[in-house]
Protein backbone atom coordinates (compact mmCIF):
# COMPACT_ATOMS: atom_id res chain seq x y z
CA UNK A 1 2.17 -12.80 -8.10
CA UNK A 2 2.16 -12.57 -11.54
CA UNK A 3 -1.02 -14.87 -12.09
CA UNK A 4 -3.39 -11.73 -10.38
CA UNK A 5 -5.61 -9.72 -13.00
CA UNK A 6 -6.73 -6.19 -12.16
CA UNK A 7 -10.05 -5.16 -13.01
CA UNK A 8 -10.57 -1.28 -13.81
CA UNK A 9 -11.99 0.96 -11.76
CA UNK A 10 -16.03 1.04 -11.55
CA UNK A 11 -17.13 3.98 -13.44
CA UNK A 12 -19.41 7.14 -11.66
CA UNK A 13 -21.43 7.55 -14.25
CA UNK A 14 -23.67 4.62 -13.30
CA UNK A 15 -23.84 2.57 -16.72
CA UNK A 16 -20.85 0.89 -17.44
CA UNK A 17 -18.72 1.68 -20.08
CA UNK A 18 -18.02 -0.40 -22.88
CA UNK A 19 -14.43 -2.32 -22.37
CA UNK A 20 -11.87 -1.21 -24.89
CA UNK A 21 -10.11 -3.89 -26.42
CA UNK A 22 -6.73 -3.21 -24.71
CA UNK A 23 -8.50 -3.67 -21.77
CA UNK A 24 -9.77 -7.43 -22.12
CA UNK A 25 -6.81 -8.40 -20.72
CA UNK A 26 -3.92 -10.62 -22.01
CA UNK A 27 -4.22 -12.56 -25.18
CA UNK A 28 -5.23 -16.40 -25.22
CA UNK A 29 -1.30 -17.71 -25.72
CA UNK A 30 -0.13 -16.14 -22.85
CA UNK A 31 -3.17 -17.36 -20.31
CA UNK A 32 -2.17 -20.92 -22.21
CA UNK A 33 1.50 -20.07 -20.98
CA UNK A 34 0.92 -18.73 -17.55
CA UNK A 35 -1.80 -21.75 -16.71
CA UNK A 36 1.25 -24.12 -18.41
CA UNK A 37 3.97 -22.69 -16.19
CA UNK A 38 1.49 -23.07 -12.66
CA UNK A 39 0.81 -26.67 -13.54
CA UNK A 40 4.23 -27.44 -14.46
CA UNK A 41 5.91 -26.20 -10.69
CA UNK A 42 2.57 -27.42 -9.29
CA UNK A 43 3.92 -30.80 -10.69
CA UNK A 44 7.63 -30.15 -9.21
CA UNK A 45 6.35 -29.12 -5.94
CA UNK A 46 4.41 -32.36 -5.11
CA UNK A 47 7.24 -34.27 -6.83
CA UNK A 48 9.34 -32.57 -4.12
CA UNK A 49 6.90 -33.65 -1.13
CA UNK A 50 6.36 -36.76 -1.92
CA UNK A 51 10.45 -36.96 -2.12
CA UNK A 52 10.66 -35.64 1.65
CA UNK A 53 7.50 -38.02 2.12
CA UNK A 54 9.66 -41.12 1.25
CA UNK A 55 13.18 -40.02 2.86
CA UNK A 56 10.41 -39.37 6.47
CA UNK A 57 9.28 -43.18 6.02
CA UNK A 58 12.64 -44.85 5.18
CA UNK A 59 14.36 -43.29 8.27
CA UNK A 60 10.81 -44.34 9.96
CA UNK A 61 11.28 -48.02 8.79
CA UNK A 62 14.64 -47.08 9.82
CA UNK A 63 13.28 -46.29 13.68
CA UNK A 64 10.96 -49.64 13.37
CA UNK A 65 14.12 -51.83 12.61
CA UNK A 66 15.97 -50.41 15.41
CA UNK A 67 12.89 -50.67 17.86
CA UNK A 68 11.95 -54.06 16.67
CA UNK A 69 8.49 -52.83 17.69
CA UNK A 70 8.99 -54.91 21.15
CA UNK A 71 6.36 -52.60 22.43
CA UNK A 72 3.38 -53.79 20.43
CA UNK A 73 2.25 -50.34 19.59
CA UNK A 74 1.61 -50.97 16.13
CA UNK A 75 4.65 -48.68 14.92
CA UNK A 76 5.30 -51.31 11.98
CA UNK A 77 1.69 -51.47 11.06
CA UNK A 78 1.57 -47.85 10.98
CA UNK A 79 4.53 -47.84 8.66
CA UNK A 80 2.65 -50.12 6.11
CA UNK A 81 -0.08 -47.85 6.13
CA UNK A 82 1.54 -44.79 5.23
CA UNK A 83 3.44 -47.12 2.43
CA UNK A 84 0.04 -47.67 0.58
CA UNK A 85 -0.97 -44.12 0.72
CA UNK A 86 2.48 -42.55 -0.49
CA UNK A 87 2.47 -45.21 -3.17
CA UNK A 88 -1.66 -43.84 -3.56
CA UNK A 89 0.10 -40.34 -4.03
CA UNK A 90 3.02 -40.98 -6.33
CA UNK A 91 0.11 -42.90 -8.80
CA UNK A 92 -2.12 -40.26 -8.51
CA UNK A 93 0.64 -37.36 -9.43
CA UNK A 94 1.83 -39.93 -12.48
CA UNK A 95 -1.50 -38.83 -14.04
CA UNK A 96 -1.09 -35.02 -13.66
């Protein structure tokens, strides 16, 4: 977990100590890089679900075809559904 930053220790004394400057923490770039390198496997990872997402509806559609959806449970309506919102979700991660 390389994105975790430890705080010192609370001093005894009872007034807190001024921070030394070593002590801030690390220097602007590298927050830039670390906050660059989240978003950018943030990115991946949804690009990944919304991969499984699709190959989960085609086989679905898949199912529906098959079934022919004699039973009149909906199963085709259903499908359509879960179209618009994955299409929802692949718009909404173009803009990430």
């Amino acid at each position: 977990m390389s994105n975790i930053v430890t705080f010192p220790a609370p001093q005894s004394s009872g007034a807190p100590a001024a921070p030394h400057r070593g002590d801030v923490g690390p220097p602007i770039p590298e927050l830039i890089s670390r906050f660059t390198d989240i978003h950018a496997k943030a990115k991946r990872d949804i690009g990944d679900v919304i991969l499984m997402l699709e190959l989960a509806l085609r086989q679905a559609r898949e199912v529906s075809r098959m079934m022919g959806d004699a039973g009149g449970n909906g199963f085709d309506r259903q499908i359509a559904i879960l179209e618009s919102q994955l299409e929802f979700a692949r718009d909404e991660t173009r803009k990430l």
